[in-house]
N, C-alpha and C. Protein backbone atom coordinates (compact mmCIF):
# COMPACT_ATOMS: atom_id res chain seq x y z
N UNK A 1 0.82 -1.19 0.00
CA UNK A 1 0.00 0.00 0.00
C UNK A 1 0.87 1.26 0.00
N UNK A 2 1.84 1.42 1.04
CA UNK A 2 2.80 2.54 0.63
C UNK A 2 3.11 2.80 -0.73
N UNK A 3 3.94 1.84 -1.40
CA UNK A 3 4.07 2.39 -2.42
C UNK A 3 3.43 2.61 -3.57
N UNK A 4 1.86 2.65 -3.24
CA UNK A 4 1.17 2.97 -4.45
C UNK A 4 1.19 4.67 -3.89
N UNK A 5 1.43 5.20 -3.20
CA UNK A 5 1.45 6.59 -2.61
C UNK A 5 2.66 7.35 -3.71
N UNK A 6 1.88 7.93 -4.89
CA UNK A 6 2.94 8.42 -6.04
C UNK A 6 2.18 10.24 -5.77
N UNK A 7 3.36 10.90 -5.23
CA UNK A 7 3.30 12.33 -4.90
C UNK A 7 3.85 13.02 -4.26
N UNK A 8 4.60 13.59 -5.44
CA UNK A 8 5.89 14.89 -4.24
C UNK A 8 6.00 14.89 -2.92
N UNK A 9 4.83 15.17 -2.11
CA UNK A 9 4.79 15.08 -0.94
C UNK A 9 4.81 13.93 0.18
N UNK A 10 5.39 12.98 -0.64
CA UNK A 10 5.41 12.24 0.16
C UNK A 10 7.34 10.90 -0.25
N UNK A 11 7.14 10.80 0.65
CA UNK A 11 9.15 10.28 0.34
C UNK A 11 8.95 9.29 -0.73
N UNK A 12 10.06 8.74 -1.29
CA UNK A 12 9.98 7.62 -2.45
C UNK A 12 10.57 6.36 -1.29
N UNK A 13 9.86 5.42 -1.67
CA UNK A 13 10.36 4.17 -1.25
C UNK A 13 11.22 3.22 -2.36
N UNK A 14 12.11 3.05 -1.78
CA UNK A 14 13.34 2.41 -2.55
C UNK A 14 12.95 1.09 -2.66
N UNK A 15 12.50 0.07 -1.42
CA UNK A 15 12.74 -0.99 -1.22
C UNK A 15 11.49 -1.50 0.16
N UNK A 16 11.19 -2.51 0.13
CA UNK A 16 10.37 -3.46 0.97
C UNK A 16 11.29 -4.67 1.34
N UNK A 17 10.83 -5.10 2.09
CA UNK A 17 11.90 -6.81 2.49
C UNK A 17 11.26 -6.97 3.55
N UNK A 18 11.92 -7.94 3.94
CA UNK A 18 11.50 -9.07 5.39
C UNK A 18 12.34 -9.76 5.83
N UNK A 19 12.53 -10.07 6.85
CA UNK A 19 13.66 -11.04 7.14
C UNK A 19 12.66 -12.09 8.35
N UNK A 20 12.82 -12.63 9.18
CA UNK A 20 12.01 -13.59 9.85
C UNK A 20 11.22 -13.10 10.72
N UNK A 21 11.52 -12.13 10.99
CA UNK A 21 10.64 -11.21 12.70
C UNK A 21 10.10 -9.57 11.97
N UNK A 22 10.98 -9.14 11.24
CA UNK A 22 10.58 -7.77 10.94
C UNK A 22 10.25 -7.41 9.31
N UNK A 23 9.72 -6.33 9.01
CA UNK A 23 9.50 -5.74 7.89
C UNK A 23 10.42 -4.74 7.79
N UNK A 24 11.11 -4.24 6.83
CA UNK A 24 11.98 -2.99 6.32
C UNK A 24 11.64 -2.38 5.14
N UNK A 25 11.40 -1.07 5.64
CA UNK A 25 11.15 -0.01 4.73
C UNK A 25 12.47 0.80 4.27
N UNK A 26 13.32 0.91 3.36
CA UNK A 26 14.14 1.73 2.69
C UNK A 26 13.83 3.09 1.92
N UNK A 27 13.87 4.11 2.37
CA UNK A 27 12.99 5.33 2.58
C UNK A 27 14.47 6.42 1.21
N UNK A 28 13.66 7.16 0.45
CA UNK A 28 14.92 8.38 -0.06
C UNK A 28 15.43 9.14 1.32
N UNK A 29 16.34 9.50 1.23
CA UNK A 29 17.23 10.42 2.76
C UNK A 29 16.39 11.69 2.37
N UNK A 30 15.63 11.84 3.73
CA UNK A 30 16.04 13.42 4.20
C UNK A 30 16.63 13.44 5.34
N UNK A 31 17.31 15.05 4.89
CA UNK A 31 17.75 15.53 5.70
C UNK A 31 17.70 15.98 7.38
N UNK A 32 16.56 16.55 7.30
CA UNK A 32 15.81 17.10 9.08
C UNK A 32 14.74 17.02 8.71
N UNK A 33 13.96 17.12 9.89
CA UNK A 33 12.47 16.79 10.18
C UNK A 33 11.96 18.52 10.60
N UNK A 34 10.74 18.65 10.81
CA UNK A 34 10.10 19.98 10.91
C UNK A 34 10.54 20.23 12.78
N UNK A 35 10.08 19.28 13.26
CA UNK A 35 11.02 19.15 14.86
C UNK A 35 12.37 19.80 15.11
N UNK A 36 13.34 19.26 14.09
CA UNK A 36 14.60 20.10 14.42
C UNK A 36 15.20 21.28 13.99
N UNK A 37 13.61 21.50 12.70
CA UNK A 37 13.98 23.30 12.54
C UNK A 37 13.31 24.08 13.43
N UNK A 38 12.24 23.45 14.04
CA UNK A 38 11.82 24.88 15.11
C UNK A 38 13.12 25.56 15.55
N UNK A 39 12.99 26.69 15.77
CA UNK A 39 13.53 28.00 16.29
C UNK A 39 15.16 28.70 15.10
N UNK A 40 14.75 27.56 14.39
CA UNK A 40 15.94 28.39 13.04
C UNK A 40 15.30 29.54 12.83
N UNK A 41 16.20 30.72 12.69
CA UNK A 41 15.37 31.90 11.68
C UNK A 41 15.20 31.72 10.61
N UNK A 42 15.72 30.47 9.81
CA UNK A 42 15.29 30.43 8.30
C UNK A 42 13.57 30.11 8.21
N UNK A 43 13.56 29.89 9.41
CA UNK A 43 11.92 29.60 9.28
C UNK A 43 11.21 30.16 9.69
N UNK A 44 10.94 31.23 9.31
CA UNK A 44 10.22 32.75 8.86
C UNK A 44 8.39 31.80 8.71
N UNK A 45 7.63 32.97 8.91
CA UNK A 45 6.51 33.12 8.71
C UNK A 45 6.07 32.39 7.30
N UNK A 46 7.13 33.49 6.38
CA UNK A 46 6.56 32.99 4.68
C UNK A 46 6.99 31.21 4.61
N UNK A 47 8.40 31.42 5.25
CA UNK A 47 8.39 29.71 4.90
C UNK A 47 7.86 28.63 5.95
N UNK A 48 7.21 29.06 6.94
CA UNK A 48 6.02 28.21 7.61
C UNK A 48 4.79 28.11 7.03
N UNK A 49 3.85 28.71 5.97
CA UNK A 49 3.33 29.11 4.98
C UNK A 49 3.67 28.38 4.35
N UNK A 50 4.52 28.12 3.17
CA UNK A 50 4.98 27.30 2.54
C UNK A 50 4.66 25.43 2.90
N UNK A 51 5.66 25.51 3.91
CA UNK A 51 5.56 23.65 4.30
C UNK A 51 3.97 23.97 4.66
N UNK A 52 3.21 24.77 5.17
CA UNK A 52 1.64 23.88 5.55
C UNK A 52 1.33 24.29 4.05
N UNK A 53 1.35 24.58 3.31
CA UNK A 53 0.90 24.51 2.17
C UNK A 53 0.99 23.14 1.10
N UNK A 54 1.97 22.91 1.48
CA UNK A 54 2.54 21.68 0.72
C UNK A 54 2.66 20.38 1.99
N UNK A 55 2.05 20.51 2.98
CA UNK A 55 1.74 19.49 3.96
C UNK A 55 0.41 19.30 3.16
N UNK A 56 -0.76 20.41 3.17
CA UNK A 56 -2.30 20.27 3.11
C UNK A 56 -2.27 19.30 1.81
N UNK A 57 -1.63 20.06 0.62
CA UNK A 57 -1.48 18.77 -0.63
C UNK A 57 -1.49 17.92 -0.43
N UNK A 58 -0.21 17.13 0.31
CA UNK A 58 -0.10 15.77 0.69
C UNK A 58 -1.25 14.86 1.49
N UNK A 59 -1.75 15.93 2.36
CA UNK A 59 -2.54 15.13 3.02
C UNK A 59 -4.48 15.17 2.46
N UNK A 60 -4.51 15.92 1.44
CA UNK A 60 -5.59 15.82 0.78
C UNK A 60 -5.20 14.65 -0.32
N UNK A 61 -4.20 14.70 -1.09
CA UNK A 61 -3.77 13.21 -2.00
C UNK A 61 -4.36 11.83 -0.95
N UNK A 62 -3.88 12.20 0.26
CA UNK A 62 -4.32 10.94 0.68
C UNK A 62 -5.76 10.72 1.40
N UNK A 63 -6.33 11.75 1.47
CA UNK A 63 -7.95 11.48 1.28
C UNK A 63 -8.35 11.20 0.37
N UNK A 64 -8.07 11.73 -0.43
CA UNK A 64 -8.61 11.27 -2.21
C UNK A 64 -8.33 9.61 -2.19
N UNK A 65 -7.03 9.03 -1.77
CA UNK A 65 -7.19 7.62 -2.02
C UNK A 65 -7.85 7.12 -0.73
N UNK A 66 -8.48 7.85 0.19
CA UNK A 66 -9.02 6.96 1.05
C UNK A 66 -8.46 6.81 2.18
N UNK A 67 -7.20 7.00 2.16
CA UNK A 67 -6.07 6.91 3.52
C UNK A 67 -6.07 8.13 4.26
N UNK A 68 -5.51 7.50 5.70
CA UNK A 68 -5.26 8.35 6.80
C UNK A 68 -3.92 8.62 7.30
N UNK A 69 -3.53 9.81 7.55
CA UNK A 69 -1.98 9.24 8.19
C UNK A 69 -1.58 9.02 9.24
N UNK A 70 -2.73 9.09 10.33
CA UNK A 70 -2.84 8.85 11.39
C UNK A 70 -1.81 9.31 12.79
N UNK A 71 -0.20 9.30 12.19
CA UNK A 71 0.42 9.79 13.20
C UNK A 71 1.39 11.20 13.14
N UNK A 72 0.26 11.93 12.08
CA UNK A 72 0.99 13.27 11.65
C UNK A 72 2.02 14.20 13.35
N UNK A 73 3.05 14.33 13.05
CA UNK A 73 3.87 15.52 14.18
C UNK A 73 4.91 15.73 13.77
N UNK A 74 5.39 17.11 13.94
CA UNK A 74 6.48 17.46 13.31
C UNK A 74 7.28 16.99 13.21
N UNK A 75 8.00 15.49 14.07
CA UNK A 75 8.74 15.11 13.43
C UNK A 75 8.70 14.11 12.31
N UNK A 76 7.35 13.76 11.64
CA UNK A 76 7.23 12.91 10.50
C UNK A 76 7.10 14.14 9.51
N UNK A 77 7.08 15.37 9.67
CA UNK A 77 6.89 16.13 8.30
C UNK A 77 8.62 16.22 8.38
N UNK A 78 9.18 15.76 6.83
CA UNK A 78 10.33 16.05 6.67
C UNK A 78 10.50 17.33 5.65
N UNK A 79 11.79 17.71 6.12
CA UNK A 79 12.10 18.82 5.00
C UNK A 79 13.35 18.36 4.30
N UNK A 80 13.52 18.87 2.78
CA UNK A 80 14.08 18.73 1.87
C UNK A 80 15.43 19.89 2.00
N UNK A 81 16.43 19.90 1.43
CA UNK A 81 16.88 21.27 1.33
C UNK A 81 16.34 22.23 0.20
N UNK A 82 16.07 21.33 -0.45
CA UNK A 82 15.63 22.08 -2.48
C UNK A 82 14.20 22.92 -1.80
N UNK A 83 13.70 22.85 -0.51
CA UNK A 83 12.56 23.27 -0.21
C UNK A 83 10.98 22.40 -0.17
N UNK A 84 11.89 21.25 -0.76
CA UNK A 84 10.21 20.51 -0.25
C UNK A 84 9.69 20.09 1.16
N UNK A 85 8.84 19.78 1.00
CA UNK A 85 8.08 19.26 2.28
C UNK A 85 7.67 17.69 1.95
N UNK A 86 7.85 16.71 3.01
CA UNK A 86 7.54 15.53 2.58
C UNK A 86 7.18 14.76 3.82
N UNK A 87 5.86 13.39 3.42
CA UNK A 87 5.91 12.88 4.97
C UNK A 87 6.25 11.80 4.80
């Protein structure tokens, strides 16, 4: 089911597997999470604006298919350096 989730806003999955006890998800790298930019000054008003803007996308894509994300908090919204937002 993850990886039918095709949309900017949300990370690319590389890889699925299993081994005898667990499942592994292989995720694209980001960098920091929305958690460890609180109190940067790069994160101005306009660019708090921004990520909920491109959070709301993501999380309307996934009403449209029906899904929930159930454990949205700043530290699952990741940030990009190029400026994206991703969960």
């Amino acid at each position: 089911m993850l990886q039918s989730i095709q949309h900017p806003g949300f990370v690319t999955i590389h890889e699925i597997y299993s081994d005898t006890t667990f499942y592994h998800v292989v995720y694209e790298h980001m960098p920091r999470s929305l958690q460890e930019a609180i109190g940067n000054p790069y994160l101005n008003r306009q660019r708090l604006a921004a990520i909920v803007g491109q959070l709301v996308e993501a999380l309307v894509h996934l009403e449209r298919m029906g899904l929930q994300h159930g454990r949205l908090s700043c530290s699952r919204i990741l940030l990009h350096p190029s400026g994206r937002v991703k969960l």
